[in-house]
Structure formats: C-alpha cells, structure tokens
N, C-alpha and C. Protein backbone atom coordinates (compact mmCIF):
# COMPACT_ATOMS: atom_id res chain seq x y z
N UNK A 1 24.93 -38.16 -60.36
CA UNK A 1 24.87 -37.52 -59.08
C UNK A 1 25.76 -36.28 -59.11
N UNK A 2 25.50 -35.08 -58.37
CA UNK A 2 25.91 -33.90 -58.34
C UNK A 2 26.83 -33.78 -57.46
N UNK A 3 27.95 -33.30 -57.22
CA UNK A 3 28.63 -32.96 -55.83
C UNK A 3 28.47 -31.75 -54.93
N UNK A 4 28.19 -32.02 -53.93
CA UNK A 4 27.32 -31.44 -52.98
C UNK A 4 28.38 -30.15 -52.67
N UNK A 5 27.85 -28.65 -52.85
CA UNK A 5 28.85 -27.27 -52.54
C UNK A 5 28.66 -26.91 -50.80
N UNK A 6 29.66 -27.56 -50.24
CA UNK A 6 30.01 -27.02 -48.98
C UNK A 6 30.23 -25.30 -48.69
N UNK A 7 29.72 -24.73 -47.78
CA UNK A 7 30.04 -23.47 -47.37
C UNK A 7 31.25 -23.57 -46.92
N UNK A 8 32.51 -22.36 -47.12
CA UNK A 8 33.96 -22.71 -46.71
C UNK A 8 34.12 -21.01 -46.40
N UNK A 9 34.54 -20.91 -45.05
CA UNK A 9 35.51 -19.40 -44.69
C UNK A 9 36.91 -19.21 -45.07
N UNK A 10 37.01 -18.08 -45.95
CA UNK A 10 38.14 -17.78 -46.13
C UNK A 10 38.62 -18.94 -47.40
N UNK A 11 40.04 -19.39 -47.46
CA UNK A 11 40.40 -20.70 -48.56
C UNK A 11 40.36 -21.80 -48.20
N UNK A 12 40.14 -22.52 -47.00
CA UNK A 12 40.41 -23.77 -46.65
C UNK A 12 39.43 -23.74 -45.41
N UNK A 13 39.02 -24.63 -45.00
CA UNK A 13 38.14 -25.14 -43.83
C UNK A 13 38.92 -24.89 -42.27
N UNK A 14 40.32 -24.79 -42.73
CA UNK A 14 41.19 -25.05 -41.45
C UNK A 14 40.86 -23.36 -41.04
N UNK A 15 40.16 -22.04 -41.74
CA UNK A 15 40.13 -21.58 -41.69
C UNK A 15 39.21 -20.94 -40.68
N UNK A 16 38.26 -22.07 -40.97
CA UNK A 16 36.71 -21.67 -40.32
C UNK A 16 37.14 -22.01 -38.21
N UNK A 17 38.07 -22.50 -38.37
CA UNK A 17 38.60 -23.29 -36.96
C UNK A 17 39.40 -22.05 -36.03
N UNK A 18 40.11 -21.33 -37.21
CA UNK A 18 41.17 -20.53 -36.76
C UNK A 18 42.51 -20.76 -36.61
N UNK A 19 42.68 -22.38 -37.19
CA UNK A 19 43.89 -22.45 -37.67
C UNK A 19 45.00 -21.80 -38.82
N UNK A 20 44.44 -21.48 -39.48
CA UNK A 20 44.85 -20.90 -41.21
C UNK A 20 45.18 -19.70 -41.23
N UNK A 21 44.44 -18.88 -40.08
CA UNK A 21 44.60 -17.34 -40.03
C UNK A 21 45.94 -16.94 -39.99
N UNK A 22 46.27 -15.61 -39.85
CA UNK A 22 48.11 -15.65 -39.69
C UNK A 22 48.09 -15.30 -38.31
N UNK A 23 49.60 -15.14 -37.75
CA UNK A 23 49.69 -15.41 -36.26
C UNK A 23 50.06 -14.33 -35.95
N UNK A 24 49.75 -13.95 -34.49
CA UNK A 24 50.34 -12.38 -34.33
C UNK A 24 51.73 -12.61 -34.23
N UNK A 25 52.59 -11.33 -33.96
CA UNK A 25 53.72 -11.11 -33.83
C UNK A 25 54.40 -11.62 -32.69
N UNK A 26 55.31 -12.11 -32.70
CA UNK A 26 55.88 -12.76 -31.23
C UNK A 26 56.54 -11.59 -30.45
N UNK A 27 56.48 -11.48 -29.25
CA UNK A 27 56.99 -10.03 -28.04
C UNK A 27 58.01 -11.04 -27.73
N UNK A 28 58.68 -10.09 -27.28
CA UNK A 28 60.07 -10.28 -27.02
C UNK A 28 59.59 -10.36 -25.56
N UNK A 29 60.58 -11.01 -24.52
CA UNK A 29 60.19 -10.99 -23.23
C UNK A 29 59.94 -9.35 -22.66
N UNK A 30 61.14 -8.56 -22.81
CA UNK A 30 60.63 -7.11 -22.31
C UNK A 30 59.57 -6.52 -22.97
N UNK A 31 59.14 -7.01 -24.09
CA UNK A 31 58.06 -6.06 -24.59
C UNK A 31 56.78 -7.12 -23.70
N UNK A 32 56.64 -8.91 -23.48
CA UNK A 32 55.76 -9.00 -23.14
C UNK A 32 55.59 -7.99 -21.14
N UNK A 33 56.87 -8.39 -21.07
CA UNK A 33 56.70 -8.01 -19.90
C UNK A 33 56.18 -6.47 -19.41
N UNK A 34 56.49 -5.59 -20.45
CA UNK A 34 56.19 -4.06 -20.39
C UNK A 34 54.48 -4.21 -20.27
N UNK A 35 54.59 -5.27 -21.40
CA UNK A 35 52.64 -5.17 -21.93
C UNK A 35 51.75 -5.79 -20.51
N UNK A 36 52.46 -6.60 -19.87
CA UNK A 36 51.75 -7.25 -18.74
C UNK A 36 51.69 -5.69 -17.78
N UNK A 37 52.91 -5.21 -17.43
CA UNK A 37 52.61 -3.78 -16.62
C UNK A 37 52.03 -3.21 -17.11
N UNK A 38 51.82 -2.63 -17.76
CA UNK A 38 50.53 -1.43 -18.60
C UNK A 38 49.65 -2.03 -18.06
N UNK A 39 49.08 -3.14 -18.20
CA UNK A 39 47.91 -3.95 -17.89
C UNK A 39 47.74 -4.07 -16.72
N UNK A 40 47.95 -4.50 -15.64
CA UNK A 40 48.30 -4.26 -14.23
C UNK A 40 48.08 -2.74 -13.59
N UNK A 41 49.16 -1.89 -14.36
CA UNK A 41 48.75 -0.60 -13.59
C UNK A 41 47.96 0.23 -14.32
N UNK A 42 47.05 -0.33 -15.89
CA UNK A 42 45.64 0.06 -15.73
C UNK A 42 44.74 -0.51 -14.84
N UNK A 43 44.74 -1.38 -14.54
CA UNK A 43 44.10 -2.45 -13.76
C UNK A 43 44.16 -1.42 -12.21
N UNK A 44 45.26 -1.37 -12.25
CA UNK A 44 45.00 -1.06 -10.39
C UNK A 44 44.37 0.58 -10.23
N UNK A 45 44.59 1.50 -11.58
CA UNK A 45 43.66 2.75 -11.86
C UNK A 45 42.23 2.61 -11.83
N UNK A 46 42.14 1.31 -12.59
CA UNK A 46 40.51 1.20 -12.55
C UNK A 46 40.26 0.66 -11.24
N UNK A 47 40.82 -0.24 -10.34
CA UNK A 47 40.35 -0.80 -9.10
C UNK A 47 40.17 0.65 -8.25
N UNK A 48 41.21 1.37 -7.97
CA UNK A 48 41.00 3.05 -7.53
C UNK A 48 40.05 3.84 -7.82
N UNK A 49 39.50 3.90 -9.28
CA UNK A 49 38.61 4.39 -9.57
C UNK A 49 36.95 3.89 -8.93
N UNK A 50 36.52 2.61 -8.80
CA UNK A 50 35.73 2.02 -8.46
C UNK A 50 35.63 2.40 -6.78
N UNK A 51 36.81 1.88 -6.35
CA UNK A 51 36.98 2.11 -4.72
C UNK A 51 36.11 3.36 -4.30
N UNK A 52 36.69 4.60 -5.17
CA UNK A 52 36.71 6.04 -5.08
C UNK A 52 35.08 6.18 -5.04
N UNK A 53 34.16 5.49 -6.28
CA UNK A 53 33.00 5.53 -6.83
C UNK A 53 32.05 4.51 -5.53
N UNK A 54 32.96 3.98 -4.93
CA UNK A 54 31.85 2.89 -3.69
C UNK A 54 31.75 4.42 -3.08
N UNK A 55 33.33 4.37 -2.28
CA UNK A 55 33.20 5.09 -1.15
C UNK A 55 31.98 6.48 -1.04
N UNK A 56 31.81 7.20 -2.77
CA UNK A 56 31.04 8.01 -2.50
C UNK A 56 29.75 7.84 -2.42
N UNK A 57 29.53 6.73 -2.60
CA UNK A 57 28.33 6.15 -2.89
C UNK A 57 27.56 5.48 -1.49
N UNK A 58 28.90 5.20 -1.12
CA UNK A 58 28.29 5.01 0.52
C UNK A 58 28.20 5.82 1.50
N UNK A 59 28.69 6.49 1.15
CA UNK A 59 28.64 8.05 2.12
C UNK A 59 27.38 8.78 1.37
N UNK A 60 26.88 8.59 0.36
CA UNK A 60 25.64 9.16 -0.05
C UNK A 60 24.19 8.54 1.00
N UNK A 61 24.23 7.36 0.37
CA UNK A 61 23.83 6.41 1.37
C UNK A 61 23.57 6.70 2.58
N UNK A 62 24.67 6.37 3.62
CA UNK A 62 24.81 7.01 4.98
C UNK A 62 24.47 8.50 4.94
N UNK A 63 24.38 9.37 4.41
CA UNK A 63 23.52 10.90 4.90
C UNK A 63 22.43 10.09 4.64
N UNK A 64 21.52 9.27 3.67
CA UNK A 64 19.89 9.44 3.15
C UNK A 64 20.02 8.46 4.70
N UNK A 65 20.56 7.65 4.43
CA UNK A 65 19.98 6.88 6.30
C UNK A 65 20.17 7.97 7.47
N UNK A 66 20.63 8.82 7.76
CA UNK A 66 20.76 9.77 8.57
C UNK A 66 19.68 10.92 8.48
N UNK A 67 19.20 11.10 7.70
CA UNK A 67 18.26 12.04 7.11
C UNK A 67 16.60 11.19 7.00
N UNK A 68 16.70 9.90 7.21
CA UNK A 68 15.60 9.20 7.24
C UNK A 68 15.36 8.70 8.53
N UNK A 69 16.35 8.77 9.37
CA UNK A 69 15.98 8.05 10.69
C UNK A 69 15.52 9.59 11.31
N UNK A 70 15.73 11.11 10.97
CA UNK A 70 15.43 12.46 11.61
C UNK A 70 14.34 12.44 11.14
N UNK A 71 13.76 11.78 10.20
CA UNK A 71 12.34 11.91 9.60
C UNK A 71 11.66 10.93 10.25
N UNK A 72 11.92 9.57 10.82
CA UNK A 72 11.35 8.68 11.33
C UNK A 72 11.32 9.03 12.78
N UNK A 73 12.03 9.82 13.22
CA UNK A 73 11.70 10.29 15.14
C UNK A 73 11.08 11.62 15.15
N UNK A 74 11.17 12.22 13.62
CA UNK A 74 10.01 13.65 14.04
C UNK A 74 8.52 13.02 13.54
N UNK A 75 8.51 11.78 13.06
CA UNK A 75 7.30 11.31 12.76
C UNK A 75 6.52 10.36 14.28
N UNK A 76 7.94 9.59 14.73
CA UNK A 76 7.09 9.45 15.96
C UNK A 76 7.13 10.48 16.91
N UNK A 77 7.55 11.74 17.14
CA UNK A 77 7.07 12.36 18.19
C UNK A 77 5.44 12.54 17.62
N UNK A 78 5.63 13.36 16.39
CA UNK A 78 4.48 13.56 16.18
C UNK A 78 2.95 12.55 16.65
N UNK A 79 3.40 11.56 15.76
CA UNK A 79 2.36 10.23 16.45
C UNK A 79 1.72 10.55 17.65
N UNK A 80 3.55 10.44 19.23
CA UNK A 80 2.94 10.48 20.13
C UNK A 80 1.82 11.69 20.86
N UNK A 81 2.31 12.69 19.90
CA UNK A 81 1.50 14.48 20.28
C UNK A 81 0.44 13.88 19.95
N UNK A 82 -0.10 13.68 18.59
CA UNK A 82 -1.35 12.71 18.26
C UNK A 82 -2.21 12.40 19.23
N UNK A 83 -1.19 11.19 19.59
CA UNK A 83 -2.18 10.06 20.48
C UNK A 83 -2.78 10.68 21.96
N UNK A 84 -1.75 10.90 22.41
CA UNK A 84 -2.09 12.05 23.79
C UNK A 84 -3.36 13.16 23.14
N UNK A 85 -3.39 13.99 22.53
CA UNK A 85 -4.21 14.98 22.07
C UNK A 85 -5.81 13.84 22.28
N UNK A 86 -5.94 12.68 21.38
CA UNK A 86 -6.59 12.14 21.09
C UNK A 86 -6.66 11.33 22.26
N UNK A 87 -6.67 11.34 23.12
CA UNK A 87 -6.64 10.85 24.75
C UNK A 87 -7.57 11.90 25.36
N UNK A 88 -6.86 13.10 25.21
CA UNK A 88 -8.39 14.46 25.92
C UNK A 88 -9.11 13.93 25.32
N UNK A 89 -9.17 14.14 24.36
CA UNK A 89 -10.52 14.61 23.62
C UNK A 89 -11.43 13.39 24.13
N UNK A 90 -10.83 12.13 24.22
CA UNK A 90 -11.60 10.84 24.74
C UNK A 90 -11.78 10.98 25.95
N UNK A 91 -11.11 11.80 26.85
CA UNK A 91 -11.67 12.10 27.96
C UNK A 91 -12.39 12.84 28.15
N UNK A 92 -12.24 14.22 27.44
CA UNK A 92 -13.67 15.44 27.40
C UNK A 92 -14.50 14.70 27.17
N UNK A 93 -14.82 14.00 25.89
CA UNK A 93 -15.52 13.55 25.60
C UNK A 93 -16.60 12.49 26.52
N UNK A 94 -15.68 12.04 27.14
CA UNK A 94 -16.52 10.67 28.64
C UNK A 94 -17.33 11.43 29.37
C-alpha cells in the first residue's frame, strides 16, 4: 500500500489555519491609541463627506420636484383650456 500525498500550505498544516504564520508587531498603547484616532477622524471625514454628498443630492431632488409639480399645473391648466374649448365646440355643434 502507498501513502496517500496530502496537499499542505506553506510547512506545516497549522499553516493552512493561520496559526504558523508570524505575528504582527505588538503597538505600544500610544501607538495603538494614535492608530485608533487616525481611524476615527478618518471615519468622521468620510461621515462629512457623505452628509455633504446626501445633502446635495437632496436639494437636487427638491428643484426636479419643484420643476415637476410647475410642469404638472401648466399641464392641468392646459387640460382645463382643453376641456372648456371642447365644451363650445359641443355646443356649436348641438
């Protein structure tokens, strides 16, 4: 009987797990703590940035709804000029 060739990552199996790998560097409390702020006040740049990107976005918005409801009352006057017009004529017409 033959012995069966396992696939293996890296030198050892403990490898394939992510045990075996090497470990990062340990931070010192002020360096973790510096690294947590960076992170945070990128964090609150990007929350600003987004905010910035609604707000214009809703104010885009709000003109096309403003600009669609002036299109929806010059469409019903029109209608009503329409319908009246088309009232003579049903009356000439009688």
């Amino acid at each position: 009987m033959t012995a069966r060739n396992e696939p293996t990552v890296g030198n050892t199996a403990f490898d394939f797990l992510g045990f075996g790998g090497k470990k990062a560097a340990k931070l010192t409390p002020e360096q973790l703590m510096e690294s947590a702020l960076a992170g945070f006040t990128q964090a609150q740049t990007n929350l600003e940035v987004a905010q910035a990107r609604i707000a214009e976005q809703a104010a885009e918005h709000e003109a096309e709804i403003e600009k669609r409801q002036r299109q929806l009352e010059s469409a019903n006057a029109s209608r009503d000029r329409l319908s009246r017009v088309a009232e003579r004529f049903k009356e000439l017409l009688a």
